[in-house]
Protein backbone atom coordinates (compact mmCIF):
# COMPACT_ATOMS: atom_id res chain seq x y z
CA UNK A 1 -49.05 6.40 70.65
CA UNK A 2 -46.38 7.18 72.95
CA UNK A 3 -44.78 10.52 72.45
CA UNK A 4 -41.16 11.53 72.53
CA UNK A 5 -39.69 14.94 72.02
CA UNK A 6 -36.39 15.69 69.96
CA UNK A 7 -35.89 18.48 71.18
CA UNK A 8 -36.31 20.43 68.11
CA UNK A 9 -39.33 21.69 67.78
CA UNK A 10 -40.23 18.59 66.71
CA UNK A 11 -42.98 15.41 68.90
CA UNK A 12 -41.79 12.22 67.45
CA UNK A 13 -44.60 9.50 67.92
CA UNK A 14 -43.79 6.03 68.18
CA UNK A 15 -46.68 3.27 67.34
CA UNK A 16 -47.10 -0.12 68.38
CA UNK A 17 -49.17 -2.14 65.50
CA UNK A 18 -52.35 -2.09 65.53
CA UNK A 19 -52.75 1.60 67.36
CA UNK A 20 -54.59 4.30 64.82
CA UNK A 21 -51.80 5.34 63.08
CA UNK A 22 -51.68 9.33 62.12
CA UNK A 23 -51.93 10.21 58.63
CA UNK A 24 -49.68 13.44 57.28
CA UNK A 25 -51.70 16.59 56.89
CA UNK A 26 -50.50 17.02 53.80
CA UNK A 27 -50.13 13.70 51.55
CA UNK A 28 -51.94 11.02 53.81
CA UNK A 29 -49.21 8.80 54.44
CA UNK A 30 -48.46 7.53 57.58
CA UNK A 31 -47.16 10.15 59.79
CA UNK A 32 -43.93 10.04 62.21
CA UNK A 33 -44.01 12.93 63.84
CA UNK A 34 -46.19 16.35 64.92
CA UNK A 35 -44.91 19.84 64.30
CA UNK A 36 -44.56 21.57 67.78
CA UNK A 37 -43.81 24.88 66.02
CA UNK A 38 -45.17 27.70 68.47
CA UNK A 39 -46.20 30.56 66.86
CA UNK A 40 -45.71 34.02 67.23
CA UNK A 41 -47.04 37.69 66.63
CA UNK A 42 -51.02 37.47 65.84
CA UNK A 43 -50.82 33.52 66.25
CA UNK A 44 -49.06 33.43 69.65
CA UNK A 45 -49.84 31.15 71.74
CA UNK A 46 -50.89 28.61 69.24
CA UNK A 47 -48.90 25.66 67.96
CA UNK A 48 -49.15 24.07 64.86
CA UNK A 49 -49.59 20.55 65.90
CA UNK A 50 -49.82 18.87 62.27
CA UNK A 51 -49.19 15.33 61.86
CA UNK A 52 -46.43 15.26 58.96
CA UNK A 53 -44.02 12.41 57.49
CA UNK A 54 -40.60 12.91 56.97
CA UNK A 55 -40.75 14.15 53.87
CA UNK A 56 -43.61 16.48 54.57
CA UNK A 57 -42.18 17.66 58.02
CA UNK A 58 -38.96 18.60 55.59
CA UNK A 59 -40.13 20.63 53.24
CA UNK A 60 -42.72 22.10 56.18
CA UNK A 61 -40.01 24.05 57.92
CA UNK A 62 -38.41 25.17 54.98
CA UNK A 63 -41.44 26.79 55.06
CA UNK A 64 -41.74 30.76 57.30
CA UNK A 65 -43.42 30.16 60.55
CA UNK A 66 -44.47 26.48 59.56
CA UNK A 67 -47.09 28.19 57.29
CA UNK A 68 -48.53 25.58 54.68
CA UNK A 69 -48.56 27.41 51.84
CA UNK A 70 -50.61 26.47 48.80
CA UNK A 71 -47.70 25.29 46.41
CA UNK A 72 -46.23 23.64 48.80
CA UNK A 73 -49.39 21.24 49.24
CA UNK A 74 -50.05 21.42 45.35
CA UNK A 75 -46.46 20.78 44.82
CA UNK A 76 -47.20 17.33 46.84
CA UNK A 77 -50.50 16.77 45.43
CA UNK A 78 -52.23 17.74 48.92
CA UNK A 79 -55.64 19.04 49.58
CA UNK A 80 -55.79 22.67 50.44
């Protein structure tokens, strides 16, 4: 997968067929992109590098600090 940046916070990865293709961390489709959200205060220095769809990677930074809260995922039908 080669990876391009957005510039927003955001690692867009483009696949050629046959490549392992990503899966979302939170409803298993095919992902598009990886968070690149760096955290901060007890987390800094980490980044959330989730795989996410569009959809996912959406409602994932409506979300504080990238957090993945547990409605959200149930709200998608996710795994916790």
């Amino acid at each position: 997968a080669m990876k391009v940046s957005s510039g927003d916070g955001v690692t867009i990865f483009t696949c050629s067929r046959g490549q392992n293709v990503l899966r979302c961390h939170y409803c298993g489709r095919s992902a598009t992109t990886r968070c690149s959200f760096q955290f901060k205060g007890k987390l800094k220095g980490k980044v959330c590098d989730k795989p996410l769809c569009d959809h996912c990677l959406q409602e994932h930074h409506k979300k504080p600090m990238c957090r993945p809260h547990k409605e959200f995922i149930a709200k998608i039908g996710g795994k916790w």
